[in-house]
Protein backbone atom coordinates (compact mmCIF):
# COMPACT_ATOMS: atom_id res chain seq x y z
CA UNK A 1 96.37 -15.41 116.53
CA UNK A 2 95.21 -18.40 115.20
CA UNK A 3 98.78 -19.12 113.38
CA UNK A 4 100.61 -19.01 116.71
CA UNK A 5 97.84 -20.50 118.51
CA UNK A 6 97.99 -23.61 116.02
CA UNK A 7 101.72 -23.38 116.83
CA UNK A 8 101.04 -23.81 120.45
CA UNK A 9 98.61 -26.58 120.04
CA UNK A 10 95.73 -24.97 120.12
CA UNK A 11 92.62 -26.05 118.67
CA UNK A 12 91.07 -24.32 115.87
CA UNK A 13 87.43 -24.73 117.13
CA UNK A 14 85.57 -26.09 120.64
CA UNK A 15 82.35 -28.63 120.13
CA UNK A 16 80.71 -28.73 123.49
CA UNK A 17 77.60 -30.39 123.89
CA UNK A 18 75.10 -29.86 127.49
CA UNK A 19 72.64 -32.11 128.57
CA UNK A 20 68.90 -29.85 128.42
CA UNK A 21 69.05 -30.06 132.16
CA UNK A 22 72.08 -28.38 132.92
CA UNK A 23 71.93 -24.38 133.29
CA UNK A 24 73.44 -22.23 129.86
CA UNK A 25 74.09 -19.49 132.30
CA UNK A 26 77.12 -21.52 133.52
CA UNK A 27 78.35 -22.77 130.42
CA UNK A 28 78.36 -19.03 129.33
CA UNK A 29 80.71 -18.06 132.44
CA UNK A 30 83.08 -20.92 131.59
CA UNK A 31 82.96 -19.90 127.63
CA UNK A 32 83.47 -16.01 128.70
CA UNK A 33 86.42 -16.88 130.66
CA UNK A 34 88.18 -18.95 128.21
CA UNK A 35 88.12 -16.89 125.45
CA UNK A 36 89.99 -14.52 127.50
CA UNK A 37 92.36 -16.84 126.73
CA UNK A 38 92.24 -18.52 123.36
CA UNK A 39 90.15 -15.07 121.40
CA UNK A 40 90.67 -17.31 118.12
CA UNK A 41 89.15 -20.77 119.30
CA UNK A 42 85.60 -20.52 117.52
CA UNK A 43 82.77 -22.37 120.16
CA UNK A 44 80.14 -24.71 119.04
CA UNK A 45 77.90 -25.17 121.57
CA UNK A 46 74.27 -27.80 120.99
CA UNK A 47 71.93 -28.68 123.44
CA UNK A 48 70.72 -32.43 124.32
CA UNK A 49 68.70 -34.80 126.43
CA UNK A 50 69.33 -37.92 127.82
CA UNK A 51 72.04 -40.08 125.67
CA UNK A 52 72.37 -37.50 123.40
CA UNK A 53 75.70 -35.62 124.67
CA UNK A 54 77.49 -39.34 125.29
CA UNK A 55 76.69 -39.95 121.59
CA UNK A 56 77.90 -36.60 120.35
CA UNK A 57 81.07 -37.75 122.14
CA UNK A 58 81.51 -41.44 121.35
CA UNK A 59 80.31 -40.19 117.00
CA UNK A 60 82.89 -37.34 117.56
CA UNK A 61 80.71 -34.41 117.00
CA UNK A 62 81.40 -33.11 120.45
CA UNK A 63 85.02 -32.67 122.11
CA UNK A 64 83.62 -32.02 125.62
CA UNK A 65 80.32 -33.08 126.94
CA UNK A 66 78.20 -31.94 129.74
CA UNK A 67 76.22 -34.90 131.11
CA UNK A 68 73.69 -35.09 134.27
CA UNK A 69 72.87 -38.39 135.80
CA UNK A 70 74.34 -41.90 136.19
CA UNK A 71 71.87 -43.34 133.52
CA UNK A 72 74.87 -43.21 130.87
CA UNK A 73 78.40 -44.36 131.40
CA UNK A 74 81.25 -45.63 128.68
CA UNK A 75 85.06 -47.04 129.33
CA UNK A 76 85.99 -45.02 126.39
CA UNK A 77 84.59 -41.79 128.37
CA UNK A 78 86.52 -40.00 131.60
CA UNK A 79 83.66 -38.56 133.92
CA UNK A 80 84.67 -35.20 136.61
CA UNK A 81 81.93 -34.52 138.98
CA UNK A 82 80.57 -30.63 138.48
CA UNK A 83 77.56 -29.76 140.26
CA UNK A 84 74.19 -31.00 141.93
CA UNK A 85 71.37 -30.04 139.50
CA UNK A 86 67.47 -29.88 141.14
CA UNK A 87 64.53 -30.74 139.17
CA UNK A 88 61.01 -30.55 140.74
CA UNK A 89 58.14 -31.70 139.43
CA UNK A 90 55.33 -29.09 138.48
CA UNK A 91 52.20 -28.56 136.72
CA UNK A 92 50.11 -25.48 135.95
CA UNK A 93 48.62 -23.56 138.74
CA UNK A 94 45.10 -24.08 137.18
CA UNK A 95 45.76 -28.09 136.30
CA UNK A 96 43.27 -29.74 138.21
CA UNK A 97 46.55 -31.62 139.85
CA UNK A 98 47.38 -28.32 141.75
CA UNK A 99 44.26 -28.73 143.38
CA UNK A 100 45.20 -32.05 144.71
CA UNK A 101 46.34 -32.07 148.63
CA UNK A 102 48.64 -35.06 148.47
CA UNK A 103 48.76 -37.23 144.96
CA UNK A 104 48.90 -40.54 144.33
CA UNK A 105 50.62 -42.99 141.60
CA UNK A 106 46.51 -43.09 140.10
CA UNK A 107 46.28 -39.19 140.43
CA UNK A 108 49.30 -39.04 138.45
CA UNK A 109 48.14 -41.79 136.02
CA UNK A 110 44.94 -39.96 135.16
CA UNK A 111 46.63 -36.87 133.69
CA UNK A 112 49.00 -36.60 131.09
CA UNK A 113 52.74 -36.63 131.75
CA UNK A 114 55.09 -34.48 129.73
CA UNK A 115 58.37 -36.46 128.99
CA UNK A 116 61.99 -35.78 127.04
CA UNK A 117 62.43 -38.02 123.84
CA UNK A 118 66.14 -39.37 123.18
CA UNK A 119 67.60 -38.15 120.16
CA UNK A 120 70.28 -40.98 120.73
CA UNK A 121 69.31 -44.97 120.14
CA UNK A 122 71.29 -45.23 124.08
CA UNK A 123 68.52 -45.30 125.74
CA UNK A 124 66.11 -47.88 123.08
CA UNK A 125 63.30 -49.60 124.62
CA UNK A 126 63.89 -48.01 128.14
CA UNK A 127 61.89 -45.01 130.16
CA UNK A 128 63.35 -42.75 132.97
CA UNK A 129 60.95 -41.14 135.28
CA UNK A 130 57.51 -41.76 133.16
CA UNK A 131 54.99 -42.94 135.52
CA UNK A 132 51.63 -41.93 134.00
CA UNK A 133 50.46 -44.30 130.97
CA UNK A 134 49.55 -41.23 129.31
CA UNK A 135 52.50 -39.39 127.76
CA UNK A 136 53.45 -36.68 126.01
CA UNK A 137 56.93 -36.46 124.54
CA UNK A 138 58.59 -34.02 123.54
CA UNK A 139 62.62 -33.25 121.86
CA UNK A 140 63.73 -29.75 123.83
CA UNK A 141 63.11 -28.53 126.69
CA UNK A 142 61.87 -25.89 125.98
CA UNK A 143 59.26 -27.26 124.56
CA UNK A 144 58.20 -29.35 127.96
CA UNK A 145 58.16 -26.23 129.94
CA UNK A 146 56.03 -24.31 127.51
CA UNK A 147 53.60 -27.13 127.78
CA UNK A 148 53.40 -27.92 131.39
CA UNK A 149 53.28 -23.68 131.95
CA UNK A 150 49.80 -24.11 129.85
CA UNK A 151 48.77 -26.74 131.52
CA UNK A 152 48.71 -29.74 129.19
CA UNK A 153 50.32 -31.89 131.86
CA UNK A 154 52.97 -32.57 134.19
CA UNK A 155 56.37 -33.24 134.33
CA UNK A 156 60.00 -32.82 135.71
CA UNK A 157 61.72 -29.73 135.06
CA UNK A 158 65.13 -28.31 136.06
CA UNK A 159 64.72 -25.90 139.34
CA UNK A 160 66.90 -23.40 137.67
CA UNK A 161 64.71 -22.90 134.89
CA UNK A 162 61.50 -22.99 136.89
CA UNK A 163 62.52 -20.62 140.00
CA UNK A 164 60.70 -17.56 138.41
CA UNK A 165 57.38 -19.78 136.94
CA UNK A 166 57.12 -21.15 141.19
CA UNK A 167 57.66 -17.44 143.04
CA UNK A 168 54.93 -15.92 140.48
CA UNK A 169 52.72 -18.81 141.31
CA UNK A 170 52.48 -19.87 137.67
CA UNK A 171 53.41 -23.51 138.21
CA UNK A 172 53.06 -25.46 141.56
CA UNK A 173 55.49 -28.47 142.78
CA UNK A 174 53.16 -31.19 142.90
CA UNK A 175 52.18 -32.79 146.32
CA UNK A 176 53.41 -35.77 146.73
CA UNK A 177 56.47 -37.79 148.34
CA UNK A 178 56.54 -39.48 145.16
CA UNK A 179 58.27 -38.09 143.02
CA UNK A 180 61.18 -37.09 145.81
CA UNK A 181 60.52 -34.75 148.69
CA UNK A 182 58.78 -31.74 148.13
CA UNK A 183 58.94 -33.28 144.84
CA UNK A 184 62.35 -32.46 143.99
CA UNK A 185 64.79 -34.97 142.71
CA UNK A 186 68.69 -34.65 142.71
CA UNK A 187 71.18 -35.71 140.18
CA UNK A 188 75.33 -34.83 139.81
CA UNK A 189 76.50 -33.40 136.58
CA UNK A 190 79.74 -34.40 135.14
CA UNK A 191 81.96 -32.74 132.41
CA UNK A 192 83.07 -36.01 130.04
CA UNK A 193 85.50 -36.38 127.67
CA UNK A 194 86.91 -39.08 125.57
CA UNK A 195 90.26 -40.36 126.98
CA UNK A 196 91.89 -41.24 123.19
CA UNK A 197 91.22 -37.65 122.07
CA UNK A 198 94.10 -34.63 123.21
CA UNK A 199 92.64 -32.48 125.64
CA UNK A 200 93.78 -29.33 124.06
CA UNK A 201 94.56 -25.92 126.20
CA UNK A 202 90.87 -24.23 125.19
CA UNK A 203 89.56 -27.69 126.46
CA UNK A 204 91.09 -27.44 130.09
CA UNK A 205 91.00 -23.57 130.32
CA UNK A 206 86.94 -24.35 129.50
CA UNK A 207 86.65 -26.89 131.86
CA UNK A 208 88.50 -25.41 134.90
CA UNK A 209 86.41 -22.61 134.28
CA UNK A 210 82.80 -24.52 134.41
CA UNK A 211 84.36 -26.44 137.82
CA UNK A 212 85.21 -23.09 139.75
């Protein structure tokens, strides 16, 4: 498979990398249905914030990129709208900010704010979104959630990952207009590429999958 495959153009192996903020669930669907495709293309897959997946591309470590926001942009780099992705900013449902009927920028000064650190240098000497002078910063995700959920601080989290955490009651959007209302904030996610690099059958199979 992987003779004739090379024969066909194929490429031997996928490097994808997703911004944190952007659900897996979805780039599991698009990887599902392209392998029903190309069986012998072997997937890479890494997950990172901020400047992270435009630097995989422009180093070449990633073939496809998924990126959320408008904060990042490069000629080299072709950009194809995706989806909307939510984030909402939470805290603990014990975090003396919960208790808080409508918050202000010194409310959210006095408590500590959990934030994403760049793995790339893209974004050196610049902040997005950190308001409180009190900061926490962290490198996954993962890692932010866990911290707001034990109330540490707060901080902006993707909806998607959150949904379950808000209907049990274990996190609370903040109140305040803020932060965006009902303290939700709204950015597009695009699928990049780099325009000198072939964009190989597995490539477009993937990425017509992730747009449907």
């Amino acid at each position: 498979a992987r003779a004739r495959g090379f024969g066909e153009g194929v490429e031997l192996d996928l490097p994808i990398v997703v911004d944190t903020l952007f659900p897996m669930a979805a780039i599991g669907a698009a990887v599902v249905q392209m392998r029903k495709h190309y069986p012998s293309v072997a997937v890479r897959v890494s997950v990172e914030p901020l400047g992270g997946p435009l630097q995989a591309l422009t180093d070449g470590r990633g073939a496809l990129a998924v990126m959320v926001g408008e904060d990042f942009r490069d000629p080299r780099i072709s950009f194809e709208a995706l989806a909307t992705v939510t984030q909402v900013a939470v805290v603990a449902a014990d975090h003396p900010l919960a208790m808080l009927p409508d918050i202000g920028i010194p409310d959210l000064a006095d408590h500590l704010q959990i934030v994403l650190s760049d793995p790339s240098l893209l974004t050196e000497g610049r902040d997005f979104g950190v308001i409180s002078p009190q900061s926490c910063r962290v490198s996954t995700q993962d890692a932010k959630h866990a911290l707001i959920r034990s109330g540490v601080g707060w901080g902006r989290l993707p909806l998607w990952l959150v949904e379950d955490d808000l209907q049990r009651g274990d996190l609370v959007r903040l109140a305040t207009s803020l932060l965006g209302r009902d303290a939700e904030h709204q950015a597009q996610a695009y699928l990049a590429r780099r325009l000198d690099q072939p964009f190989g059958p597995a490539a477009r199979s993937f990425a017509a999958a992730l747009a449907t």
